[in-house]
Protein backbone atom coordinates (compact mmCIF):
# COMPACT_ATOMS: atom_id res chain seq x y z
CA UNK A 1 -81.25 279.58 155.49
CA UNK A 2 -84.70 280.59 156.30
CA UNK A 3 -85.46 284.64 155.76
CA UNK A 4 -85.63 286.20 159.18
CA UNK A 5 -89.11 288.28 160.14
CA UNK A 6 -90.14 289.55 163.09
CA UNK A 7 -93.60 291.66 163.70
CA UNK A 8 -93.21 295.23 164.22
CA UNK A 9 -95.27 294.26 167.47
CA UNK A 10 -92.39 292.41 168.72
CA UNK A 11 -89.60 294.69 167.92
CA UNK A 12 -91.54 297.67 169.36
CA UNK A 13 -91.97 295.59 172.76
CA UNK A 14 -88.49 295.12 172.74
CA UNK A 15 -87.71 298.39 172.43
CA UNK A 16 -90.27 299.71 174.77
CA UNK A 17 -89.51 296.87 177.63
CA UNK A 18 -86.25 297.11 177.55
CA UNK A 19 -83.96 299.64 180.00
CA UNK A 20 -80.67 298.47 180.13
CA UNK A 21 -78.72 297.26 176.95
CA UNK A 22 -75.19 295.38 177.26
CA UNK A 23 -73.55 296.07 173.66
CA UNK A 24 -70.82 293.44 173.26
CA UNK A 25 -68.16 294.44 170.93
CA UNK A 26 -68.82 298.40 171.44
CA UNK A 27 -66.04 300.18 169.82
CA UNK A 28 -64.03 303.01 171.79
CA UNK A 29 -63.47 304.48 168.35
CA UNK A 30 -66.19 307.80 167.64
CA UNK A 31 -66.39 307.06 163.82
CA UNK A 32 -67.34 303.27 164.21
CA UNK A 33 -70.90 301.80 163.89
CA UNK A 34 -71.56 300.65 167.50
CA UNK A 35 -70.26 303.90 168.86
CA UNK A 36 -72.97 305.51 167.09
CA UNK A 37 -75.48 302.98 167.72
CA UNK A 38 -74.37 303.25 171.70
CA UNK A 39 -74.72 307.52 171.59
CA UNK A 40 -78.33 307.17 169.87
CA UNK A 41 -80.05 304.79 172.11
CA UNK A 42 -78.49 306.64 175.25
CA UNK A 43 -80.02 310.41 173.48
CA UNK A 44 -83.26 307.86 173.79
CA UNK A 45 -83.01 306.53 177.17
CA UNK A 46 -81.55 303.57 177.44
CA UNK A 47 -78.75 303.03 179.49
CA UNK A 48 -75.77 301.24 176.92
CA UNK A 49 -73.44 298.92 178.71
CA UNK A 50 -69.82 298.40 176.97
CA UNK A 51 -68.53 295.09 176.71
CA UNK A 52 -65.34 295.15 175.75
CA UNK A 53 -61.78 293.15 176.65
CA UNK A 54 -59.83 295.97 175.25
CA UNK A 55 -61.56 298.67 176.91
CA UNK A 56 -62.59 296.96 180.35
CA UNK A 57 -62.11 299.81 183.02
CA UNK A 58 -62.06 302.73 180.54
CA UNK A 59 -65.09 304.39 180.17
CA UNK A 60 -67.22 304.66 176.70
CA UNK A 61 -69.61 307.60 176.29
CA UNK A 62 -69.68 307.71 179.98
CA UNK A 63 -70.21 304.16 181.02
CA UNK A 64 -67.59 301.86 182.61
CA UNK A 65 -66.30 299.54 180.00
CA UNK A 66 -67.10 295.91 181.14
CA UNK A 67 -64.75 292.59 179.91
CA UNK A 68 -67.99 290.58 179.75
CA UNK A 69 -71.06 290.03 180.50
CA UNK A 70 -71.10 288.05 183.55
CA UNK A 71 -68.89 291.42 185.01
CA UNK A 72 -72.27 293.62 184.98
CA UNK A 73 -72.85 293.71 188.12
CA UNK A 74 -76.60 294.61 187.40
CA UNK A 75 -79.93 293.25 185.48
CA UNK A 76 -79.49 293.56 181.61
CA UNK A 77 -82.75 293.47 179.53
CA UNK A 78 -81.13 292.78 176.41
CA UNK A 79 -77.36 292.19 174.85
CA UNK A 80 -76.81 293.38 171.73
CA UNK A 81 -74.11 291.59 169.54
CA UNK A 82 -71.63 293.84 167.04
CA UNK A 83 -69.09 290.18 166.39
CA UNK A 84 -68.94 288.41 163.71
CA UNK A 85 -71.47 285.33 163.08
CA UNK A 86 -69.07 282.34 163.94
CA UNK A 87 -68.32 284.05 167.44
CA UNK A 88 -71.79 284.41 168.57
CA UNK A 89 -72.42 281.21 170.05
CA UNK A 90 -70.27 282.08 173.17
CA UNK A 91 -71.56 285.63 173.48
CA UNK A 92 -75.23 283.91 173.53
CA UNK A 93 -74.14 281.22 176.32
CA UNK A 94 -72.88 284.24 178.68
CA UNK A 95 -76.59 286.20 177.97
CA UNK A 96 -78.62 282.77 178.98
CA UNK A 97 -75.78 282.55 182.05
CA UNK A 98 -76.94 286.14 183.10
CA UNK A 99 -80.44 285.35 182.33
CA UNK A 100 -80.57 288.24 179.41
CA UNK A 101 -84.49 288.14 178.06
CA UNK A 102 -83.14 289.30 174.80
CA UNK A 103 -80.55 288.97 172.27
CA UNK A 104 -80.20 290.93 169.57
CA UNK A 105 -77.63 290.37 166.65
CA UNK A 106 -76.96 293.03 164.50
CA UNK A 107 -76.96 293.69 160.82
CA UNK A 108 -75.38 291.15 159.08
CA UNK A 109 -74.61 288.79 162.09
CA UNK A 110 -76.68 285.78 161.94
CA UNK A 111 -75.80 282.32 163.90
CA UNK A 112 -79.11 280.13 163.60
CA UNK A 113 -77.40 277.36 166.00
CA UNK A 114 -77.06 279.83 168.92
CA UNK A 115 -80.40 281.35 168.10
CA UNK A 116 -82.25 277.71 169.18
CA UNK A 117 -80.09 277.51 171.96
CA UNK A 118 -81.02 280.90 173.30
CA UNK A 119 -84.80 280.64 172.60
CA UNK A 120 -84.89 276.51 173.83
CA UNK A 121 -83.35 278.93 177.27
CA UNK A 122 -86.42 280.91 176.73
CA UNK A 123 -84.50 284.16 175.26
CA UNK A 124 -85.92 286.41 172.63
CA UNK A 125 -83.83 286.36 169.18
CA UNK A 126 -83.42 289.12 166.79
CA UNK A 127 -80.68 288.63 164.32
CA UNK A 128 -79.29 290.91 161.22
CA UNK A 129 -81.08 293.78 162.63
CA UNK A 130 -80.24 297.10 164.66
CA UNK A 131 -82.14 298.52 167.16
CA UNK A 132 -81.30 301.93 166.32
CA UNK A 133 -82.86 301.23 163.13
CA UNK A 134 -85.66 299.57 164.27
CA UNK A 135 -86.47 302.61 166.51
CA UNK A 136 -85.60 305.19 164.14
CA UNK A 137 -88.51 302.75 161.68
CA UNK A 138 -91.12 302.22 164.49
CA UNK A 139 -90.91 305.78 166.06
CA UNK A 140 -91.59 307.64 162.10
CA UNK A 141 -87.75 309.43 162.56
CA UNK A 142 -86.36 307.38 159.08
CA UNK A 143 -89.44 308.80 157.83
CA UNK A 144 -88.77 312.64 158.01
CA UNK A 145 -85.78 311.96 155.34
CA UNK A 146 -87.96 309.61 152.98
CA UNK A 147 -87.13 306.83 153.93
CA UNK A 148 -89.66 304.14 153.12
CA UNK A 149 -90.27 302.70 156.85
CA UNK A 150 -93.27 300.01 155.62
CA UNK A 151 -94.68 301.48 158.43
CA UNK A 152 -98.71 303.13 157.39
CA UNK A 153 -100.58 304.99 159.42
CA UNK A 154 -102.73 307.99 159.58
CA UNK A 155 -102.21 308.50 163.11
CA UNK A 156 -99.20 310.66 164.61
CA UNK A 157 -96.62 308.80 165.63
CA UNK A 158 -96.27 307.52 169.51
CA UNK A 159 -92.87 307.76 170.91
CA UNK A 160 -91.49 304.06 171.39
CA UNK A 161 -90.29 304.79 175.37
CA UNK A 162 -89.94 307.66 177.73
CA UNK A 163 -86.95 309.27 176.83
């Protein structure tokens, strides 16, 4: 396997085009990772979509709980992926069906075969990253506990979106 890079120039367009985020595999439970991933981007400004079979018709930090993704019944600008690699593939066939301009896998999940398929549809692939991360990097917030972001610059840091 290849290592995976993407610019910072890339992730922070992302990030900055993107409004509406389907999160497939969003946990009802507070103390899990996509639960907090779903409450930070939403303190940010993006509106979190849960996809979930167990919780379809229950709401999630305030948003309707969806079975999948062909059941939004509005435009999502990415889908982000909390399922392990080997069930991917299906996940990415149901973004190109809805005609999702990004898909984003996160930490750990990596499926190479589904990431051709979704960029030969003409989708945008991040995989084994989180966009809560990524913002937290880009927008100089890891920074303010030490965190080493890679990110230099002298100038003050520019918020990634509206809020």
């Amino acid at each position: 396997m290849n290592e995976l890079y993407y610019p910072d120039w890339l992730i922070r367009r992302i990030l900055r085009e993107t409004d509406t985020i389907a999160m497939v595999g969003l946990s009802a439970n507070w103390n899990r990772p996509s639960y907090f991933a779903m409450k930070y981007l939403q303190e940010k400004g993006y509106r979190v979509i849960p996809v979930n079979p167990r919780a379809a018709g229950s709401e999630i930090l305030g948003e309707l709980a969806y079975a999948s993704l062909q059941d939004i019944p509005e435009k999502i600008d990415m889908v982000d992926i909390f399922r392990r690699s080997e069930q991917v593939g299906p996940i990415v066939e149901e973004a190109i069906a809805v005609k999702a301009p990004v898909v984003w896998m996160q930490l750990g999940v990596r499926n190479d075969e589904a990431a051709a398929a979704a960029e030969a549809a003409g989708v945008t692939v991040i995989m084994d990253r989180c966009p809560k991360i990524e913002y937290g990097r880009l927008s100089g917030e890891l920074g303010w506990s030490g965190i080493n972001t890679r990110v230099i610059t002298s100038r003050r840091s520019k918020r990634i979106r509206a809020a």
